[in-house]
Structure formats: structure tokens, C-alpha cells
N, C-alpha and C. Protein backbone atom coordinates (compact mmCIF):
# COMPACT_ATOMS: atom_id res chain seq x y z
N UNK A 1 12.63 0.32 29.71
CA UNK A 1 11.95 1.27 28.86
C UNK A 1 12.81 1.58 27.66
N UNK A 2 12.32 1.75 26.26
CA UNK A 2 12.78 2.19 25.69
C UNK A 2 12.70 3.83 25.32
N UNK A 3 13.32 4.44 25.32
CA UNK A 3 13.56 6.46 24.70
C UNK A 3 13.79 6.66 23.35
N UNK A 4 12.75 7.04 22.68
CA UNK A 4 13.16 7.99 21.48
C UNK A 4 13.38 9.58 22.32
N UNK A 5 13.02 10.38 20.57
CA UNK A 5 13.01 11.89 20.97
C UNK A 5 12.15 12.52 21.88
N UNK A 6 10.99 12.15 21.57
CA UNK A 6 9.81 12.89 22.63
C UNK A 6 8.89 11.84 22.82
N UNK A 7 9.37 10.20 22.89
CA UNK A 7 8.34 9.32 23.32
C UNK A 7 9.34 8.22 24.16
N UNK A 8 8.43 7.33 25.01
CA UNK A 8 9.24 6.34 25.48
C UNK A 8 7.72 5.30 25.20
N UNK A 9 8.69 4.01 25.50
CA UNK A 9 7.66 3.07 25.44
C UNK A 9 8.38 2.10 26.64
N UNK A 10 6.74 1.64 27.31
CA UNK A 10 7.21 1.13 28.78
C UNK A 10 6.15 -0.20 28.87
N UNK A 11 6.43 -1.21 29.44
CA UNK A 11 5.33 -2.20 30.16
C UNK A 11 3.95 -1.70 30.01
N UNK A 12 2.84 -2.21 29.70
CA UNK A 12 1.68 -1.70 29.82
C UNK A 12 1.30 -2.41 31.24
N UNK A 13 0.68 -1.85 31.92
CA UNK A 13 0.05 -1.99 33.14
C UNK A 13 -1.23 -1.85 33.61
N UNK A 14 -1.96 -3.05 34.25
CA UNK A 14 -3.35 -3.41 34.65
C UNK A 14 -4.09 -1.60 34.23
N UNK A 15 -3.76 -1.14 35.52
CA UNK A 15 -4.14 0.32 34.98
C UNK A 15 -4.16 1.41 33.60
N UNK A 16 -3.60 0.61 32.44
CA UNK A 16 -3.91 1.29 31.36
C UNK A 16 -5.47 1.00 30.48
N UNK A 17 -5.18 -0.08 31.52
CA UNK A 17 -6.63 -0.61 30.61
C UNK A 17 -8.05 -0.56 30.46
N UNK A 18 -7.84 0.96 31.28
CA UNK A 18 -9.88 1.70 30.95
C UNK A 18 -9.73 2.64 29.72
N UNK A 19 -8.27 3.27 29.74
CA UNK A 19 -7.88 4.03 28.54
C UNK A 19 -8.00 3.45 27.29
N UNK A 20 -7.38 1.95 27.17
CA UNK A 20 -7.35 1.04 26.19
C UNK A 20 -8.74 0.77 25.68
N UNK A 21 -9.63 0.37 26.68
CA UNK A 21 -10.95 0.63 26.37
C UNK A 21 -11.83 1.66 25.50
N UNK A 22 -11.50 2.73 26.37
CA UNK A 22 -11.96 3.76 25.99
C UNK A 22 -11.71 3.97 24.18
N UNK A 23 -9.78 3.88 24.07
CA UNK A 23 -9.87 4.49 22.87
C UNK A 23 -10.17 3.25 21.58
N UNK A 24 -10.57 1.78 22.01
CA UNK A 24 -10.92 1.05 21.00
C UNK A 24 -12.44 0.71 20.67
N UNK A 25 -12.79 1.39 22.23
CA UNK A 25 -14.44 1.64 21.56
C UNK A 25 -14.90 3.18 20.44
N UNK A 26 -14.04 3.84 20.34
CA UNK A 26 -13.66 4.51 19.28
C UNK A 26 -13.86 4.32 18.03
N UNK A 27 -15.17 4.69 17.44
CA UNK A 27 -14.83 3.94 15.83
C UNK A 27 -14.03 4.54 15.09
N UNK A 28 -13.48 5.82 15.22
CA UNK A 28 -12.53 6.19 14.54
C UNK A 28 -10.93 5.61 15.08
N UNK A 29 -10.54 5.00 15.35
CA UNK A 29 -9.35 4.39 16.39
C UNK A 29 -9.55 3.38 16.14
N UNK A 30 -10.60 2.36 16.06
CA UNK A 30 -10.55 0.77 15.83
C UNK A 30 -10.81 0.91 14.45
N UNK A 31 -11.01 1.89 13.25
CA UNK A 31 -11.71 1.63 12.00
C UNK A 31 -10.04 1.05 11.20
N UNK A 32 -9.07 1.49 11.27
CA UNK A 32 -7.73 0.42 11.05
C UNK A 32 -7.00 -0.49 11.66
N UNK A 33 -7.81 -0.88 12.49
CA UNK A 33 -7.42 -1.94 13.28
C UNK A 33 -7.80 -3.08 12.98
N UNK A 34 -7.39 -4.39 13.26
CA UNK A 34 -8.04 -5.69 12.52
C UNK A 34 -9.62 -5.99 13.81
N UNK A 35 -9.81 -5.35 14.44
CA UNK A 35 -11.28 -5.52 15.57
C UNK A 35 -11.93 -4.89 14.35
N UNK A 36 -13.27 -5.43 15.23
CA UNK A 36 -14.60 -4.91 14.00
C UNK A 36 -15.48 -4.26 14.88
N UNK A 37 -15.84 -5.24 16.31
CA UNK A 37 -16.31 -4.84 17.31
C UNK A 37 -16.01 -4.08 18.71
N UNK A 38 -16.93 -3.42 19.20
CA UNK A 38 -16.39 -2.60 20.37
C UNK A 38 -16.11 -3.85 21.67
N UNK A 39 -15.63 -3.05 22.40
CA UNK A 39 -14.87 -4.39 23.10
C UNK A 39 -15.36 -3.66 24.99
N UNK A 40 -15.36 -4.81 25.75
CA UNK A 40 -15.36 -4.64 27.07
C UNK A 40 -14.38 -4.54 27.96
N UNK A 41 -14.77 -4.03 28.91
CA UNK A 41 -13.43 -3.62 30.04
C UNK A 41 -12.80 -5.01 30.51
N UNK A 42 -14.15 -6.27 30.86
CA UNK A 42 -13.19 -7.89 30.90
C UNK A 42 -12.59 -8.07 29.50
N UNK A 43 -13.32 -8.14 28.68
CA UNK A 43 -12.48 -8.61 27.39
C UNK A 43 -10.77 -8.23 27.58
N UNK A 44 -10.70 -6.78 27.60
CA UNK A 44 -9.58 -6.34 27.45
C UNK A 44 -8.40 -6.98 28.77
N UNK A 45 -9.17 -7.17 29.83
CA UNK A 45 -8.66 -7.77 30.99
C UNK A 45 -8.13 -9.34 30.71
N UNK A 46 -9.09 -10.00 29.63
CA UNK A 46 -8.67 -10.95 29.42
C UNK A 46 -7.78 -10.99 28.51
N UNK A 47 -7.55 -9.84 27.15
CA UNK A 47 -6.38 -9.76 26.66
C UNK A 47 -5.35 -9.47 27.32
N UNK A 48 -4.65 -9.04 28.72
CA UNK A 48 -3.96 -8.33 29.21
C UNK A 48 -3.12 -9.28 30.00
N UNK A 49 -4.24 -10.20 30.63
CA UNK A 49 -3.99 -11.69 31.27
C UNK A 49 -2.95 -12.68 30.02
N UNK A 50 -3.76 -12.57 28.67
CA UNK A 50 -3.01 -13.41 27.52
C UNK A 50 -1.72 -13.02 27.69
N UNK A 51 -1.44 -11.68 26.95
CA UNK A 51 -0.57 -10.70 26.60
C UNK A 51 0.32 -11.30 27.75
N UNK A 52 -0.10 -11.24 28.65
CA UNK A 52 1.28 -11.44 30.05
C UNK A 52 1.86 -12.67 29.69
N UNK A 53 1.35 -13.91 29.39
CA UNK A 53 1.81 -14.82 28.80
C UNK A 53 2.60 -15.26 27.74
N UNK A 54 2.63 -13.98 26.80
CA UNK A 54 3.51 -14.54 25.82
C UNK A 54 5.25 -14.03 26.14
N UNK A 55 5.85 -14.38 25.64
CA UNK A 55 7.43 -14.06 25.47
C UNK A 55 7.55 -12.86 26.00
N UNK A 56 8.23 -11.87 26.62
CA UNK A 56 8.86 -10.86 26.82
C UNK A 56 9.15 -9.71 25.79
N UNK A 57 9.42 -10.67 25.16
CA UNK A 57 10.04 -9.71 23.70
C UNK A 57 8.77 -9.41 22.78
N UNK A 58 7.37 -9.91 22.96
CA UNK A 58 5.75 -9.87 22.48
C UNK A 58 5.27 -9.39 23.01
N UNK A 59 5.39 -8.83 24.26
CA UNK A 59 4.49 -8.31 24.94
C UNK A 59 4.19 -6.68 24.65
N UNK A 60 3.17 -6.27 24.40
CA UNK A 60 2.68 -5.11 23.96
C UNK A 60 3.45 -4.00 25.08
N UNK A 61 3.49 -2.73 24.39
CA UNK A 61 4.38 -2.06 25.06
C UNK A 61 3.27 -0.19 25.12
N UNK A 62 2.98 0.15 26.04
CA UNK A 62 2.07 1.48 26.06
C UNK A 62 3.50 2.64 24.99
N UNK A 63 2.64 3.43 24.36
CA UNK A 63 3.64 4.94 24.01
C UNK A 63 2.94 5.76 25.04
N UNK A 64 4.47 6.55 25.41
CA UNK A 64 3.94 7.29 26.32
C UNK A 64 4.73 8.98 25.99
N UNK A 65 4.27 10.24 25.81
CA UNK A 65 4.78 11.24 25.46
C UNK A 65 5.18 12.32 27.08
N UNK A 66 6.44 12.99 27.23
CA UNK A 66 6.84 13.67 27.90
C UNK A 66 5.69 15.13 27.96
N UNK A 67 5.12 14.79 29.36
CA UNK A 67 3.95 16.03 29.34
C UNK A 67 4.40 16.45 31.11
N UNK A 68 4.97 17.86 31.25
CA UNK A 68 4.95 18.63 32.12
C UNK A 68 6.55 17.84 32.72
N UNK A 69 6.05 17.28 34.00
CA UNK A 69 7.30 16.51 34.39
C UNK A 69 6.98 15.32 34.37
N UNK A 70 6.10 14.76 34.29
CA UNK A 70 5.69 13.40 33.99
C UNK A 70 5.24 12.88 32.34
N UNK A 71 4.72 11.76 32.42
CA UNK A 71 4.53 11.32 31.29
C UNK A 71 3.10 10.85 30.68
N UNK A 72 2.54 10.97 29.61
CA UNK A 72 1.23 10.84 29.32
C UNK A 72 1.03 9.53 28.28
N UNK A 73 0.11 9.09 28.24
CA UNK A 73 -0.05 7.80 27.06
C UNK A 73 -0.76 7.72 26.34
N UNK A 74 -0.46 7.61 25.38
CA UNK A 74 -1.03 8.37 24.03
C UNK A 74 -1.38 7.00 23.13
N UNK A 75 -0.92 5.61 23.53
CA UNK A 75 -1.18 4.26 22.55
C UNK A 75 -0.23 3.10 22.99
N UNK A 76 -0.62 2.37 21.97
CA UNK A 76 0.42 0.86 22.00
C UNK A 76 0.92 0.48 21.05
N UNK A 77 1.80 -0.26 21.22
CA UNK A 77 2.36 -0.85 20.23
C UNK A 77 3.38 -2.38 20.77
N UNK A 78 3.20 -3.10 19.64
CA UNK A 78 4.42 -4.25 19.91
C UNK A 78 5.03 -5.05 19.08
N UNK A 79 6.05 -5.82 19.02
CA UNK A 79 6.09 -7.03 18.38
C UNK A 79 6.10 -8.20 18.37
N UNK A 80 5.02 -8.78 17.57
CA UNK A 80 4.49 -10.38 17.84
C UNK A 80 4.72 -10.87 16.83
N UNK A 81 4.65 -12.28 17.20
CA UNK A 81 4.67 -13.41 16.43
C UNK A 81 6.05 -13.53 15.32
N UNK A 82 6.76 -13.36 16.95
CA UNK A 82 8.29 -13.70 16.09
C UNK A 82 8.35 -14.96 16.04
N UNK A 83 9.02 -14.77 14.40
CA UNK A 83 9.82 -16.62 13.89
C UNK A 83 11.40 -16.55 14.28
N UNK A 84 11.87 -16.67 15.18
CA UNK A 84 13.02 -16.97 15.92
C UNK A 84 14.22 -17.49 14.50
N UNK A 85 13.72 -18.33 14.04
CA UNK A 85 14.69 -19.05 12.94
C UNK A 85 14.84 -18.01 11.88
N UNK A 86 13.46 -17.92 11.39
CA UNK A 86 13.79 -16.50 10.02
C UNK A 86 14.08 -15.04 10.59
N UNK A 87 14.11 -15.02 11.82
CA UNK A 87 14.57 -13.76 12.69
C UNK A 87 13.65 -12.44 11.85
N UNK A 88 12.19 -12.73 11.64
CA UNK A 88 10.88 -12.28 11.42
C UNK A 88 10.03 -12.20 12.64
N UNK A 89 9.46 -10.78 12.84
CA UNK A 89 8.54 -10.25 13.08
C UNK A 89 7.15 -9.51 12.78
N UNK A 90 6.34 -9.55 13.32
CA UNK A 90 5.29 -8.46 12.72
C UNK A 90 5.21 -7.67 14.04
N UNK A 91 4.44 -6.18 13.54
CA UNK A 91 4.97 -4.94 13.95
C UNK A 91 3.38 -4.54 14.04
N UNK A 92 3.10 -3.75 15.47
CA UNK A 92 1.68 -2.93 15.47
C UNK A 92 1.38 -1.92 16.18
N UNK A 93 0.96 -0.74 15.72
CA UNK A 93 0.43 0.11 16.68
C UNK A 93 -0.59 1.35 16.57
N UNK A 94 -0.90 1.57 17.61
CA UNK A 94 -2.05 2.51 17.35
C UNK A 94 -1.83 3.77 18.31
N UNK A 95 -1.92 4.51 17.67
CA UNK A 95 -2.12 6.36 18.95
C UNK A 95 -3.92 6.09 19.19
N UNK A 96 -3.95 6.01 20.47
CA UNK A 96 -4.98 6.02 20.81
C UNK A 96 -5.86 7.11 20.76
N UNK A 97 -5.35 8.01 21.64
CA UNK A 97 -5.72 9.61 21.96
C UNK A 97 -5.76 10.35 20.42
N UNK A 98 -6.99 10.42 19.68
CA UNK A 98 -6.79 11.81 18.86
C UNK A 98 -5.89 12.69 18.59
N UNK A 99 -6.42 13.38 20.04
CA UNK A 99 -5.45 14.82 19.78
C UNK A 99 -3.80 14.92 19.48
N UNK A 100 -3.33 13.14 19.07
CA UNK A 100 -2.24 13.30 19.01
C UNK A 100 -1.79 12.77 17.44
N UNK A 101 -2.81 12.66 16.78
CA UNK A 101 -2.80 11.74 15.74
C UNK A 101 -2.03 13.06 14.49
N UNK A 102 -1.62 12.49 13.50
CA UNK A 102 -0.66 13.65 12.27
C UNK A 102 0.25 14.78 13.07
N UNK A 103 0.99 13.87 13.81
CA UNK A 103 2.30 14.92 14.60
C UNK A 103 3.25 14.21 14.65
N UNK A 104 3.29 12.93 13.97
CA UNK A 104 5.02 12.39 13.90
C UNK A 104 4.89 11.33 14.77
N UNK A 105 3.57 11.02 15.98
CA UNK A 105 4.53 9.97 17.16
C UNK A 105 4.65 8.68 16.05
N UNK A 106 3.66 8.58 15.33
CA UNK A 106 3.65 6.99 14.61
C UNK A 106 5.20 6.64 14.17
N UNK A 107 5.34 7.60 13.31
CA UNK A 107 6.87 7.64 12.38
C UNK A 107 7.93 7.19 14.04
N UNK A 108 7.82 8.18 14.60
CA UNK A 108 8.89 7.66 15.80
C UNK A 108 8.83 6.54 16.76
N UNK A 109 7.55 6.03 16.64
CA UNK A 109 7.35 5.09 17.41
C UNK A 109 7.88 3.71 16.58
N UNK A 110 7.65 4.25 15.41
CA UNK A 110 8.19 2.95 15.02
C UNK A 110 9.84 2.99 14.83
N UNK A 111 10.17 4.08 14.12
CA UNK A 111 11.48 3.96 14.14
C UNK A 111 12.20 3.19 15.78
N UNK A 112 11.69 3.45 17.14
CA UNK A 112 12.20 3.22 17.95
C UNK A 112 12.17 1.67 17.84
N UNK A 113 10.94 1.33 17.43
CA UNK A 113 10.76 -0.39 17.57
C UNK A 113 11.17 -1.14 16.32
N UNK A 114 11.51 -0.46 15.52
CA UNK A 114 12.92 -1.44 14.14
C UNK A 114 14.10 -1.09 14.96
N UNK A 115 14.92 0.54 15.87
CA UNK A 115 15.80 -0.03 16.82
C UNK A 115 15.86 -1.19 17.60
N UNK A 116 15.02 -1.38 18.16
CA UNK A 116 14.82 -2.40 19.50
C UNK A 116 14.77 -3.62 18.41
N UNK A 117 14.12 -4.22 17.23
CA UNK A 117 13.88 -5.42 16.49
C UNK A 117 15.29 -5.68 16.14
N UNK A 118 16.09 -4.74 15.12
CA UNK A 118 17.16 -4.88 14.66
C UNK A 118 18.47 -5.20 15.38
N UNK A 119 18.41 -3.82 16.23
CA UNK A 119 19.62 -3.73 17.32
C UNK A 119 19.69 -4.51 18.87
N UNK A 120 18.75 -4.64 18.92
CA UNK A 120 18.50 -5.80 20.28
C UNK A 120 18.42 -6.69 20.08
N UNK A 121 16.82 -7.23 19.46
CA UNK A 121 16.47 -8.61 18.95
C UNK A 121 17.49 -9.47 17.90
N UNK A 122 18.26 -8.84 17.23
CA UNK A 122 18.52 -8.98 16.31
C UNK A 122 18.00 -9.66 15.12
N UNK A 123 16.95 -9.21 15.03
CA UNK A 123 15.62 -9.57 13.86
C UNK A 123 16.66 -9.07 12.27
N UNK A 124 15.75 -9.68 11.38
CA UNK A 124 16.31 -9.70 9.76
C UNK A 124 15.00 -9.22 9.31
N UNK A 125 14.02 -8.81 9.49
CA UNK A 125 12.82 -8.57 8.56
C UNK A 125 11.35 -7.78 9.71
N UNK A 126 11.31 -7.20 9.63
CA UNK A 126 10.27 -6.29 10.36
C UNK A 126 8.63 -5.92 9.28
N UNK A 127 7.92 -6.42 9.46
CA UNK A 127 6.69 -6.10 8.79
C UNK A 127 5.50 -5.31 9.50
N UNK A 128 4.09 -5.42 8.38
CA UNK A 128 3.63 -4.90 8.85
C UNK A 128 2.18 -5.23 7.70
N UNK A 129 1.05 -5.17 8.50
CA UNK A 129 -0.19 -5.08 7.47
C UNK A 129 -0.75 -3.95 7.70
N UNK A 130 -1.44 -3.14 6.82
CA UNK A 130 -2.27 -1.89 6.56
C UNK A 130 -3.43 -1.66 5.58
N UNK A 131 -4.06 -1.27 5.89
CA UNK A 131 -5.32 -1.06 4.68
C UNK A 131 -4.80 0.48 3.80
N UNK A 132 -5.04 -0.01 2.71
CA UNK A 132 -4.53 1.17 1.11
C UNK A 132 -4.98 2.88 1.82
N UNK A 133 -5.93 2.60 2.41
CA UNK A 133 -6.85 3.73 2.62
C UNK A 133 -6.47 4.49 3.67
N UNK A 134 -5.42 3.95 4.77
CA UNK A 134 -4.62 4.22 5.58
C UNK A 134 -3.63 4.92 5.70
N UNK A 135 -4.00 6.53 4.78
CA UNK A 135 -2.96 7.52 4.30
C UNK A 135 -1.65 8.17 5.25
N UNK A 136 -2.21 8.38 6.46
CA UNK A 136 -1.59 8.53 7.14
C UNK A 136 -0.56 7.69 7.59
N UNK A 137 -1.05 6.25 8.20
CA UNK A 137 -0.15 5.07 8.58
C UNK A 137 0.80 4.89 7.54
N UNK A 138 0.10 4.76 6.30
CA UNK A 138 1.35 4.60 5.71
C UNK A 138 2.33 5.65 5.22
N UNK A 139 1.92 6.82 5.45
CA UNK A 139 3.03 7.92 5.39
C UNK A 139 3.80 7.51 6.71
N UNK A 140 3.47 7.33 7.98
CA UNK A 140 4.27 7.21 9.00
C UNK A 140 5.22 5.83 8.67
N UNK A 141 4.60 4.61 8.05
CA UNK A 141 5.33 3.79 7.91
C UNK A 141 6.72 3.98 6.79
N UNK A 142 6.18 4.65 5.88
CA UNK A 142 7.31 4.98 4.71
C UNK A 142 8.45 5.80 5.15
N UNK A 143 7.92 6.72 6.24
CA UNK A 143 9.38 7.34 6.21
C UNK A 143 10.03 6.69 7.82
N UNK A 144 9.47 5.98 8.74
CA UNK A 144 10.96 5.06 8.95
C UNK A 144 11.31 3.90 8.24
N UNK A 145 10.92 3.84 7.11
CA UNK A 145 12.16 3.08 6.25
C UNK A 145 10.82 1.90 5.82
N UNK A 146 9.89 1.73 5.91
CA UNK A 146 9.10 0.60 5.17
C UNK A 146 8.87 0.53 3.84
N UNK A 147 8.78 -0.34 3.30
CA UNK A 147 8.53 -0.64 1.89
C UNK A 147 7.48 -1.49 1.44
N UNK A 148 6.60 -1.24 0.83
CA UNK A 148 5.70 -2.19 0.14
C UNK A 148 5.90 -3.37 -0.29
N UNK A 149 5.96 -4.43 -0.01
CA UNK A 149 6.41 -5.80 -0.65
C UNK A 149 5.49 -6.57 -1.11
N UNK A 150 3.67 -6.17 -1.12
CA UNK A 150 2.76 -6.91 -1.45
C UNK A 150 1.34 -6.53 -1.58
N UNK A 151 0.19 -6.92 -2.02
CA UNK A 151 -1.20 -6.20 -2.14
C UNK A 151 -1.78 -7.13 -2.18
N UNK A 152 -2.52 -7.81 -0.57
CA UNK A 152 -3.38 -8.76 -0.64
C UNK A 152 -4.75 -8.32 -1.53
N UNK A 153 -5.14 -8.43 -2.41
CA UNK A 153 -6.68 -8.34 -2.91
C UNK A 153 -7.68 -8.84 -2.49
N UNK A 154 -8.61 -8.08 -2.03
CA UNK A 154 -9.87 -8.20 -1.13
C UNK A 154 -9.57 -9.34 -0.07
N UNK A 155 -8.87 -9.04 0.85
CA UNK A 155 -8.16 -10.22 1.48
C UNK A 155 -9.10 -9.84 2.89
N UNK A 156 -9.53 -8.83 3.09
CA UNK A 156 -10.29 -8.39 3.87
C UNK A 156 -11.85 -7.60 3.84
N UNK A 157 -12.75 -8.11 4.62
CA UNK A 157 -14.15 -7.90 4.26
C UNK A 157 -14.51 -6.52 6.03
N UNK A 158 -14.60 -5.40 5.37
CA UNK A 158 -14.69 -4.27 6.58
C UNK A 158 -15.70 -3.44 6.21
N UNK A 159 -17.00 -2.92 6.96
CA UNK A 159 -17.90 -2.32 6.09
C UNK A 159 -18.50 -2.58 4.89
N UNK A 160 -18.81 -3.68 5.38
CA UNK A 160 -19.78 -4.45 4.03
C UNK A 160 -18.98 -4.39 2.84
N UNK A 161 -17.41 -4.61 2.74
CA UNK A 161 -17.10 -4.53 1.18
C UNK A 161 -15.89 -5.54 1.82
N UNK A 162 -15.24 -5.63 0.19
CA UNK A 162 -13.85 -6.22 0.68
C UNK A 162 -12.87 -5.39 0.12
N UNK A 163 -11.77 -5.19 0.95
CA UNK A 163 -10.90 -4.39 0.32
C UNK A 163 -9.53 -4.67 0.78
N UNK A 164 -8.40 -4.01 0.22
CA UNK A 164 -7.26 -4.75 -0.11
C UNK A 164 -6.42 -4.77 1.05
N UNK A 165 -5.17 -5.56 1.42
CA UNK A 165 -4.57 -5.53 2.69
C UNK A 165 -2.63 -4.85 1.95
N UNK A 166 -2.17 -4.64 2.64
CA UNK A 166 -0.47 -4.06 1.95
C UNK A 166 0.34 -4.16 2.74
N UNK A 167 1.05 -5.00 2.59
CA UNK A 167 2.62 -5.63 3.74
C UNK A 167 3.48 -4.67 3.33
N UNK A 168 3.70 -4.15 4.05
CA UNK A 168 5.05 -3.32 4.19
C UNK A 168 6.28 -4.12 4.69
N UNK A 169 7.27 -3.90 4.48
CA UNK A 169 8.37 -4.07 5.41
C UNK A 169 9.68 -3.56 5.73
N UNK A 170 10.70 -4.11 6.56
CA UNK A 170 12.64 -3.18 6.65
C UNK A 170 12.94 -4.43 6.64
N UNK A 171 13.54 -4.51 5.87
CA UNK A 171 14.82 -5.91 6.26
C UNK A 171 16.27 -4.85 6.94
N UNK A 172 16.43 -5.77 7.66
CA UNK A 172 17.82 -5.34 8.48
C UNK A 172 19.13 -4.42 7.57
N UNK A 173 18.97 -5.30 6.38
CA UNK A 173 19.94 -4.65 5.13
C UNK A 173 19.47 -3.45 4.67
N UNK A 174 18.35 -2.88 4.78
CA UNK A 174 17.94 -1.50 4.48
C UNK A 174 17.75 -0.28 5.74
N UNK A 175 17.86 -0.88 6.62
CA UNK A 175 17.64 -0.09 7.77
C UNK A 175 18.89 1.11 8.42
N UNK A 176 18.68 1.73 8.37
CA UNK A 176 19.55 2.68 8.80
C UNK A 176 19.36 2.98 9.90
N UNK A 177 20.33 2.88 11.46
CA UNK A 177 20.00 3.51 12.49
C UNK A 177 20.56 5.09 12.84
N UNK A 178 19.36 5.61 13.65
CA UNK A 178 19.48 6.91 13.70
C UNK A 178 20.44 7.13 15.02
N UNK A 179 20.99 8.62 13.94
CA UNK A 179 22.48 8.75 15.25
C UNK A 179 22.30 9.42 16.67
């Protein structure tokens, strides 16, 4: 498991996955997500089956927040589709649960996972795609340390329009770890 301040992130497990359901049939929860459609309880079973298959270091990881004496789960996140040679990643996640959304977990969740990319993996470049309109995400992304490096134009077609995509990223040389 990994520990930030008031989140950890752990294995996701068979059993997260009516929650996972739940919060991506959500149109407010899937509307920044690259899905378009609502999704089924096999579907997700069959992502979960994939997911187990890839690398260790890809495999999606639940956030989970310190509630009472136990712990609650609030989303996911992971990093995929590492290039091993350019020691590149891409970076994703979502707070599932509402009631937890504009309180900081995003910002910390990620800061924890440029720790784990940088200081473990030893990754050189951490990214990320987002839609412009994505005020929040990208406030959470900017202040652990992301930077804009690009503006796909209409690179994406969502609600009958097309509209723009924005790579963020940390290269290892800008990253500061927290003490």
C-alpha cells in the first residue's frame, strides 16, 4: 500500500467492483473520463480480469480515505502504459464518490503517485490527458507540480461537438518531493 496524508492507495479487489459500477454509470463521474457509455457489472468484471494481467506496476490501484477506524473508497487511480526505455508514463484518476469531490484528495492522490513514479519506478516523465473544461482536475493537477506541454485541437468528439484535449506533465527534473 501506498500512505499519503489522509489517503492510501491499495490493490483494487473483485469486491470493489459494484462501487466501480455504480460510480461510472454516473454521468457526472464518467462526463471526464475517456468512456462515453454506461457500463455493466460483467463489463467491468471483464476489465478487472484484463487489469490483473498487465504488469504490477499498471495495475489500477482503489483511493481509499481514513473513515472512523477503518477505511473508505472514494476512487481509482493508476499508471499505465509505461515506456520502460523513455522511463514514461501516463497517469489516471477519478474520485468516484461525490461527496468527496473539491477537498484536495485529487491534488494528493496524485502527488502520492509522481512519489511512487519518480521515487520507486524511477520514471523521467509523468503525464496526463484532460479536457480544458476540467477546472477542477486541472487545478488538482497544477498544484502537484503539472504543467501544460500541449493542446490537442478538437482531438476529441464528446456531446455532439469536438473539443480540445491538454497534456499536462512532471518530468523528474521538476518534481519536488514532499518532506
Amino acid at each position: 500500500m501506498l500512505y499519503g496524508k489522509r489517503i492510501r492507495l491499495r490493490g483494487n479487489e473483485r469486491s470493489d467492483l459494484p462501487k466501480f459500477v455504480e460510480w461510472l454509470n454516473d454521468p457526472q463521474v464518467r462526463h471526464y473520463l475517456s468512456m462515453s457509455m454506461p457500463i455493466s457489472q460483467v463489463s467491468e468484471e471483464q476489465w478487472f480480469e484484463n487489469m490483473l494481467k498487465r504488469p504490477s506496476e499498471e495495475q489500477s490501484l482503489g483511493i481509499e480515505i481514513k473513515e472512523g477506524d477503518g477505511w473508505r473508497l472514494i476512487g481509482n487511480c493508476e499508471l499505465f502504459d509505461i515506456k520502460w526505455r523513455a522511463r514514461s508514463a501516463e497517469v489516471g484518476l477519478f474520485i468516484g464518490d461525490r461527496s468527496f469531490w473539491n477537498q484536495g484528495y485529487g491534488t494528493e492522490v496524485m502527488r502520492l503517485l509522481l512519489r511512487h513514479g519518480f521515487g520507486t519506478l524511477n520514471l523521467n516523465r509523468i503525464f496526463l490527458h484532460v479536457d480544458p473544461e476540467n477546472v477542477g482536475g486541472i487545478r488538482a493537477y497544477q498544484k502537484a507540480g503539472f504543467i501544460q506541454e500541449a493542446r490537442l485541437r478538437e482531438s476529441v468528439f464528446r456531446d455532439g461537438k469536438y473539443c480540445d484535449d491538454l497534456i499536462m506533465s512532471v518530468l523528474r527534473s521538476e518534481w519536488t518531493p514532499e518532506k
